[in-house]
PDB file of N, CA and C in Angstrom:
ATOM      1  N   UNK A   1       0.837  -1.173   0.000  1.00  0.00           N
ATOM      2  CA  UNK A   1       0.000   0.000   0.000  1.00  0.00           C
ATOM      3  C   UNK A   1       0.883   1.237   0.000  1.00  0.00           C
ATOM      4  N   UNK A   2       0.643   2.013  -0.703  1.00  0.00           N
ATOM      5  CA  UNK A   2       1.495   3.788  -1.228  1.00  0.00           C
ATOM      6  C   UNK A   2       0.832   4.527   0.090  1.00  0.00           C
ATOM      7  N   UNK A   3       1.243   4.931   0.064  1.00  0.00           N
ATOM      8  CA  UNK A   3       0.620   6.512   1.461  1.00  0.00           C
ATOM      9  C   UNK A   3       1.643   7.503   0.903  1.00  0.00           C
ATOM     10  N   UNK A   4       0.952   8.614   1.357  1.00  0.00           N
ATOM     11  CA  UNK A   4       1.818   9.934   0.179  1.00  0.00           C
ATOM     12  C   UNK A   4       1.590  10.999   1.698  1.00  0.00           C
ATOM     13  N   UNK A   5       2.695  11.483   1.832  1.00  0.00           N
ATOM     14  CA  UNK A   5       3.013  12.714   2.651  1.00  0.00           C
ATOM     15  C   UNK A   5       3.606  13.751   2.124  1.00  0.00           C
ATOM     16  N   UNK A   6       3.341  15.023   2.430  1.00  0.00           N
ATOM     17  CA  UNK A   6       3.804  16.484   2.439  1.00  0.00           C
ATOM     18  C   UNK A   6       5.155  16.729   3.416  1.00  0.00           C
ATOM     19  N   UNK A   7       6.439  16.989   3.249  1.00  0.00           N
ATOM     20  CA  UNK A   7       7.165  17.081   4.308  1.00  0.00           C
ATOM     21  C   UNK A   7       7.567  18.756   4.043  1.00  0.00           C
ATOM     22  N   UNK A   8       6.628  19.725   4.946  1.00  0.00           N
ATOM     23  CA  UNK A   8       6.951  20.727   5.237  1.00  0.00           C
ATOM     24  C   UNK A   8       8.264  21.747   5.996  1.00  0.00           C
ATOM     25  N   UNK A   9       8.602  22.404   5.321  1.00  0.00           N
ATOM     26  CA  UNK A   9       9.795  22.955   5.900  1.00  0.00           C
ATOM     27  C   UNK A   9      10.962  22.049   4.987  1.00  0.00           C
ATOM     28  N   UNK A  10      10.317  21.357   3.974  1.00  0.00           N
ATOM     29  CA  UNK A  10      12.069  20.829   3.255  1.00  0.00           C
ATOM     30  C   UNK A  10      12.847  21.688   2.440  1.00  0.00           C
ATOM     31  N   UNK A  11      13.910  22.176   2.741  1.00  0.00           N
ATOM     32  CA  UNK A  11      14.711  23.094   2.135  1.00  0.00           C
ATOM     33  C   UNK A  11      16.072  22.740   1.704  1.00  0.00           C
ATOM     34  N   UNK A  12      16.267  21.649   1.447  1.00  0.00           N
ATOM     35  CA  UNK A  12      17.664  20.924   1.178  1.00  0.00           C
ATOM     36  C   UNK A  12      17.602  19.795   0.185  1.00  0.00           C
ATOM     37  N   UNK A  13      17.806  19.698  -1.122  1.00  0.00           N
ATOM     38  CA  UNK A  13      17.764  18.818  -1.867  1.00  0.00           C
ATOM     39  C   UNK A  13      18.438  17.739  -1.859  1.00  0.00           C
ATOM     40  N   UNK A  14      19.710  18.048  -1.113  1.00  0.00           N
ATOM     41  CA  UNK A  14      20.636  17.114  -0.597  1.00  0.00           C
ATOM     42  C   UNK A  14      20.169  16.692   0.593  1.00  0.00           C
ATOM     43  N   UNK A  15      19.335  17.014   1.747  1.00  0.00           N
ATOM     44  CA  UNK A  15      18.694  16.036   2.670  1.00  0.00           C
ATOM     45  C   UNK A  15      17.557  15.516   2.328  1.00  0.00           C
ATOM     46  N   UNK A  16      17.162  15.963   1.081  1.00  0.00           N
ATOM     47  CA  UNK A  16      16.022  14.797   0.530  1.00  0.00           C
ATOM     48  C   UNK A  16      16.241  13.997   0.342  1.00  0.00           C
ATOM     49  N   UNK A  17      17.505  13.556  -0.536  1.00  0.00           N
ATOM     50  CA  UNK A  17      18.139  12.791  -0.981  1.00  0.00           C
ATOM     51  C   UNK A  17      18.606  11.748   0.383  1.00  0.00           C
ATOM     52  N   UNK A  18      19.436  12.108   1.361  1.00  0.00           N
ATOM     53  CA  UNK A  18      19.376  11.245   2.637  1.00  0.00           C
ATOM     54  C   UNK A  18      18.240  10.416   3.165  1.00  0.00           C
ATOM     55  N   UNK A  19      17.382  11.535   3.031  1.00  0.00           N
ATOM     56  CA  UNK A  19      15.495  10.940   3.893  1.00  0.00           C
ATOM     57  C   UNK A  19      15.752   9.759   2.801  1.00  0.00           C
ATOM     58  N   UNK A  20      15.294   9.638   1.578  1.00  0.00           N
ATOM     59  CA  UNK A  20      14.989   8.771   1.098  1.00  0.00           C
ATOM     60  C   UNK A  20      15.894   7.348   0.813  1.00  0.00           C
ATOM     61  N   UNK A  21      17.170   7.681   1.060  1.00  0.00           N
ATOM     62  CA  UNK A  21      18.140   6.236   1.435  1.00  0.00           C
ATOM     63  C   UNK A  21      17.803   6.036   2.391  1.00  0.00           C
ATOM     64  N   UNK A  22      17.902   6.321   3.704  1.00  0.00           N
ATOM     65  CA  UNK A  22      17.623   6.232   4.585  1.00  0.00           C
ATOM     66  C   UNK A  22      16.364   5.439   4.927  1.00  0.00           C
ATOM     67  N   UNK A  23      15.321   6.065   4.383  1.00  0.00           N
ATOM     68  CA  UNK A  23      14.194   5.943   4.908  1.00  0.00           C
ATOM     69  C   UNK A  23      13.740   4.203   3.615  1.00  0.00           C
ATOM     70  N   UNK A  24      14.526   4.241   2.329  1.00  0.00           N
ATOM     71  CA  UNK A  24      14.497   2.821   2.074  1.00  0.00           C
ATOM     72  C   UNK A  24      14.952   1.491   2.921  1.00  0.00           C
ATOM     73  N   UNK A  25      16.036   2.111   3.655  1.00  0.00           N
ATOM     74  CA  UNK A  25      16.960   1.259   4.848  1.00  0.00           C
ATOM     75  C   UNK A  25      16.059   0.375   5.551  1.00  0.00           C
ATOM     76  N   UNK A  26      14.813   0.776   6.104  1.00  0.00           N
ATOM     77  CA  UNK A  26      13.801   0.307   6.738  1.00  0.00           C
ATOM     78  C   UNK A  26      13.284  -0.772   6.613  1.00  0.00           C
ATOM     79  N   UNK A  27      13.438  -1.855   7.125  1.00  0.00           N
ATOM     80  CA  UNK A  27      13.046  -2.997   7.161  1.00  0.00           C
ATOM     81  C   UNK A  27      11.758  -3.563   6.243  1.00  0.00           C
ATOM     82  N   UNK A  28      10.324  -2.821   6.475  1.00  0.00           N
ATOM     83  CA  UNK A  28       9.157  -3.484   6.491  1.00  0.00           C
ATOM     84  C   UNK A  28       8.768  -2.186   4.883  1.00  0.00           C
ATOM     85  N   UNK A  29       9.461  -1.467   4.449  1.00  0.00           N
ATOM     86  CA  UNK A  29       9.571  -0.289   3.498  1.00  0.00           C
ATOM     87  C   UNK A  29       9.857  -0.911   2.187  1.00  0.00           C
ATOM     88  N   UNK A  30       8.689  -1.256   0.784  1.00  0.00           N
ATOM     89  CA  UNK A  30       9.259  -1.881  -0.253  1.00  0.00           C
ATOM     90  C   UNK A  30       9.926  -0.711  -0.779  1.00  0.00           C
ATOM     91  N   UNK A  31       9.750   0.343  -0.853  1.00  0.00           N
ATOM     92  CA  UNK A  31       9.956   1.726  -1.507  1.00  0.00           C
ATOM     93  C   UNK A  31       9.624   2.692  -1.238  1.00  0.00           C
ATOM     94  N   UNK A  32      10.353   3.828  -1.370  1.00  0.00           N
ATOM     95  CA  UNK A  32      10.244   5.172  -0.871  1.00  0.00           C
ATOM     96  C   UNK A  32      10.941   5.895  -1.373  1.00  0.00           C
ATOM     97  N   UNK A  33       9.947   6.901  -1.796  1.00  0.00           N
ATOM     98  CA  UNK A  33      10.791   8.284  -3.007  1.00  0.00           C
ATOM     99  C   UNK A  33      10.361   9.723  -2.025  1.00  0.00           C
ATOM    100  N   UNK A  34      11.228  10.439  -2.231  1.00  0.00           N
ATOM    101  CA  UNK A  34      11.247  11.875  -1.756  1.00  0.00           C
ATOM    102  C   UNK A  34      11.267  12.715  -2.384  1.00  0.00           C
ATOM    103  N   UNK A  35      10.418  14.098  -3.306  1.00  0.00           N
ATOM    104  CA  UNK A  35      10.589  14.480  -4.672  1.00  0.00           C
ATOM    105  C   UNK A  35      10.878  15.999  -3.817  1.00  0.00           C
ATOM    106  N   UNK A  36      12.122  16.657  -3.848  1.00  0.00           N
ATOM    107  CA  UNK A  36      12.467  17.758  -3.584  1.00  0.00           C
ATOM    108  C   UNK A  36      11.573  18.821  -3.927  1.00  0.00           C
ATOM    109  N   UNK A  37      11.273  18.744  -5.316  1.00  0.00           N
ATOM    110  CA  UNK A  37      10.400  19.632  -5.955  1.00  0.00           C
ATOM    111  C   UNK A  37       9.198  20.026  -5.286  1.00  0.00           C
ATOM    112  N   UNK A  38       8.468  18.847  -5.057  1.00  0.00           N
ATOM    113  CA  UNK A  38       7.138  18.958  -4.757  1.00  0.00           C
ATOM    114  C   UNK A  38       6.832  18.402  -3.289  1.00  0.00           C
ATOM    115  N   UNK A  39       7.904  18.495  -2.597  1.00  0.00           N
ATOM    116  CA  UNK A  39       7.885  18.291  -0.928  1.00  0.00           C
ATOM    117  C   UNK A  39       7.488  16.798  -0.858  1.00  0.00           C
ATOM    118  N   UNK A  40       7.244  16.043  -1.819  1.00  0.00           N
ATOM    119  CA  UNK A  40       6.367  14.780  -1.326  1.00  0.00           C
ATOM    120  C   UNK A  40       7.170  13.769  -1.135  1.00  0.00           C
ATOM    121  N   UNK A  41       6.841  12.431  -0.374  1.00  0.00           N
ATOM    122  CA  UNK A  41       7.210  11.484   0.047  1.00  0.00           C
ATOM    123  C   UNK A  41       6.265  10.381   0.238  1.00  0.00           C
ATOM    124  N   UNK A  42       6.656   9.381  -1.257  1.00  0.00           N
ATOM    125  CA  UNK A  42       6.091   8.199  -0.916  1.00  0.00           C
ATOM    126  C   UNK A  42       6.022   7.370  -0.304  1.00  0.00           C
ATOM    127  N   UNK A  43       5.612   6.257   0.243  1.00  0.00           N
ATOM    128  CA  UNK A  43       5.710   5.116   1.199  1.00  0.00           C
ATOM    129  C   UNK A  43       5.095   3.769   0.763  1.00  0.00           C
ATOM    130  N   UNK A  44       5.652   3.264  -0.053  1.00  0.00           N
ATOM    131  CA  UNK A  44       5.314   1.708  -0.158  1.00  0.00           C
ATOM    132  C   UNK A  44       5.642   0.639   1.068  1.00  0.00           C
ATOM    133  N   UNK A  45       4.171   0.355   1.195  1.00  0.00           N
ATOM    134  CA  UNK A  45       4.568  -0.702   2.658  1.00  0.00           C
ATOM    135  C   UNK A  45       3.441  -1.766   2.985  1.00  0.00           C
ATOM    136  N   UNK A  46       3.521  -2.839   3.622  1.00  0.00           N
ATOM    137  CA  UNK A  46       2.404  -3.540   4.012  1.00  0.00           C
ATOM    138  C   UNK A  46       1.523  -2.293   5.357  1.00  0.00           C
ATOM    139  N   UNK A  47      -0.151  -2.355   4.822  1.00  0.00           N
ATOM    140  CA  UNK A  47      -0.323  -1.583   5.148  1.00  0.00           C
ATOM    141  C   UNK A  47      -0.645  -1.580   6.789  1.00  0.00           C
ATOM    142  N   UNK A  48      -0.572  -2.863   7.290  1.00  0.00           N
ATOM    143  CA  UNK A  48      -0.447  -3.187   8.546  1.00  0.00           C
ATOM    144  C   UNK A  48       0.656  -2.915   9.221  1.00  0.00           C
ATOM    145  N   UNK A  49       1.868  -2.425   8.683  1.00  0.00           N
ATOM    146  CA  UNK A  49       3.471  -2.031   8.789  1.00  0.00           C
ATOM    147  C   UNK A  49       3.574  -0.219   9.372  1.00  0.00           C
ATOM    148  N   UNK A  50       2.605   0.382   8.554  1.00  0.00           N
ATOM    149  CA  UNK A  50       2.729   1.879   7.930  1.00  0.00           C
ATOM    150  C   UNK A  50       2.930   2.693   9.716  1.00  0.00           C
ATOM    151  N   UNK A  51       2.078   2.461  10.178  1.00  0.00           N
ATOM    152  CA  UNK A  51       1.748   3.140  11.918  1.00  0.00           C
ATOM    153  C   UNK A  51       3.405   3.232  12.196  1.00  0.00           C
ATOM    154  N   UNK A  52       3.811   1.671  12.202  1.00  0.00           N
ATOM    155  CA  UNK A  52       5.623   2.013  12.969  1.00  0.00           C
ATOM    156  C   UNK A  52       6.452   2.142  12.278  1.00  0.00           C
ATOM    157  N   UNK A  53       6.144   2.132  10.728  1.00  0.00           N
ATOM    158  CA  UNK A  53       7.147   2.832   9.610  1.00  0.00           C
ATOM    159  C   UNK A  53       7.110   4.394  10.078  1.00  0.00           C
ATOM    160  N   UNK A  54       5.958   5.060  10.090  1.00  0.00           N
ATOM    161  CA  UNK A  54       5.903   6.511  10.345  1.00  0.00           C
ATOM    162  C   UNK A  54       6.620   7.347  11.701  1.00  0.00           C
ATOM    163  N   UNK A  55       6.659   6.506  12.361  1.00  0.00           N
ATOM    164  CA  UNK A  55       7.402   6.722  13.925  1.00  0.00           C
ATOM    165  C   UNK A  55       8.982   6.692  13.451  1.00  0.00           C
ATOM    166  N   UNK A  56       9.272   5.626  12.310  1.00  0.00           N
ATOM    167  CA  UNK A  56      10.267   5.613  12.429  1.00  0.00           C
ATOM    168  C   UNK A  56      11.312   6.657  11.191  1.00  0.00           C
ATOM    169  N   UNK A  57      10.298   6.727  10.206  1.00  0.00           N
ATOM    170  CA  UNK A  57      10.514   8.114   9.412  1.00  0.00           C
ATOM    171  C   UNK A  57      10.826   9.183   9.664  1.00  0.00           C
ATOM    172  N   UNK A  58       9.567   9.807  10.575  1.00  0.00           N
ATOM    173  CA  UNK A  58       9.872  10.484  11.427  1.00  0.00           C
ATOM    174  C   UNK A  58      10.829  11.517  12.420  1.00  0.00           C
ATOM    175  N   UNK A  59      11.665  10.383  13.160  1.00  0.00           N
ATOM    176  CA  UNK A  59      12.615  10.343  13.307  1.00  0.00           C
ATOM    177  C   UNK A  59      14.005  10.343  12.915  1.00  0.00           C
ATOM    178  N   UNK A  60      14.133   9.509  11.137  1.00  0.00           N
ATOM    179  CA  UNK A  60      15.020  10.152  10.392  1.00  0.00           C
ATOM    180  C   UNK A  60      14.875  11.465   9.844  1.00  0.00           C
ATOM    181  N   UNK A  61      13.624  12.300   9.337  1.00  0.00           N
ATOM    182  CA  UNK A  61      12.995  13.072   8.862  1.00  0.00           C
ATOM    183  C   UNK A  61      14.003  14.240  10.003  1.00  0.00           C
ATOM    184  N   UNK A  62      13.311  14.351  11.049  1.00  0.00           N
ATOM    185  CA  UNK A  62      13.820  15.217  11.891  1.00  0.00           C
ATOM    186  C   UNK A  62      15.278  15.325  12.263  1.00  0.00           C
ATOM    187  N   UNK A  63      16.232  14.094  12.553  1.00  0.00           N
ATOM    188  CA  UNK A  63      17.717  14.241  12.351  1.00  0.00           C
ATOM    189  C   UNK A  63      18.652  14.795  11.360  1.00  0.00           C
ATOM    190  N   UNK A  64      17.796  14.252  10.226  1.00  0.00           N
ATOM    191  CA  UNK A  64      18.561  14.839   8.529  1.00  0.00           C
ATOM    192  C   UNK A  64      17.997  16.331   8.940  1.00  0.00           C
ATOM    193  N   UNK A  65      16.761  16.884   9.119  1.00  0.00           N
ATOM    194  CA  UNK A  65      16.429  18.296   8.566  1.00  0.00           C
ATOM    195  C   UNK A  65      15.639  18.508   9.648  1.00  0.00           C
ATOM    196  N   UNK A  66      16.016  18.913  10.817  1.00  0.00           N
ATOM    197  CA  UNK A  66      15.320  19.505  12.003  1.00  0.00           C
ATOM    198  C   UNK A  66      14.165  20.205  11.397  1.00  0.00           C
ATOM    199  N   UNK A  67      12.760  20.439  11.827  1.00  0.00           N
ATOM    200  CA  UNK A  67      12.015  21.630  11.674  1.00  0.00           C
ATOM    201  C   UNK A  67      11.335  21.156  10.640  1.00  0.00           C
ATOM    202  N   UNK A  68      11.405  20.269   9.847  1.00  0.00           N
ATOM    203  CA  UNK A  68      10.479  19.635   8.811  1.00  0.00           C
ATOM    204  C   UNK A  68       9.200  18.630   9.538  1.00  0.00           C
ATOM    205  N   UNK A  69       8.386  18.945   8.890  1.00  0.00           N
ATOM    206  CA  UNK A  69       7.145  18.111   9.733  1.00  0.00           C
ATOM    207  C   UNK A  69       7.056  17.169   8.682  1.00  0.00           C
ATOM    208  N   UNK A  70       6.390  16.262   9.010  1.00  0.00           N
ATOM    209  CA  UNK A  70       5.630  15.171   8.021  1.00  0.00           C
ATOM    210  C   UNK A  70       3.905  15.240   8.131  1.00  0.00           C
ATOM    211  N   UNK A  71       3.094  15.320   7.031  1.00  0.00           N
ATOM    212  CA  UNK A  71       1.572  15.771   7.070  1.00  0.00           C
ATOM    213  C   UNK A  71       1.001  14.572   5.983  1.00  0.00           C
ATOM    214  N   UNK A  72       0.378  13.825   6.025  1.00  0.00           N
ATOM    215  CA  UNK A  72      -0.643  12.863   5.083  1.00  0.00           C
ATOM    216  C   UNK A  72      -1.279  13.374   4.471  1.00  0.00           C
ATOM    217  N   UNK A  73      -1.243  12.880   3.361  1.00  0.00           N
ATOM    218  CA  UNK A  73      -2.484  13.261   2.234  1.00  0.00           C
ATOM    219  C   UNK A  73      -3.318  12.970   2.062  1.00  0.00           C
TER     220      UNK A  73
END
């Protein structure tokens, strides 16, 4: 299942680029794209997975680029 987020406050094309290695790293994560352009961030995942994928996004989200939120679409 895809789930699509807004990550507000992204201002670094080069920590987009991190979020999204990173955030492929993830165990239970088939795929995940981060489009600088358009703030968005996909999430391919079992959708029973997604709740503690997001906790754990999250958390990379905020280390790479303090001050960026994550918002669902």
């Amino acid at each position: 299942m895809k789930k699509k987020f807004i990550l507000k406050g992204l201002g670094c094309a080069n920590c987009a680029s991190k979020m999204e290695t990173a955030i492929n790293k993830l165990t239970d994560v088939k795929e995940a794209t981060v489009n600088f352009m358009t703030q968005k961030l996909v999430i391919d995942a079992e959708e029973d997975k997604i709740s503690s994928i997001i906790e754990e996004v999250e958390k990379i989200v905020k280390r790479i680029e303090p001050g960026t939120r994550i918002e669902q679409l």
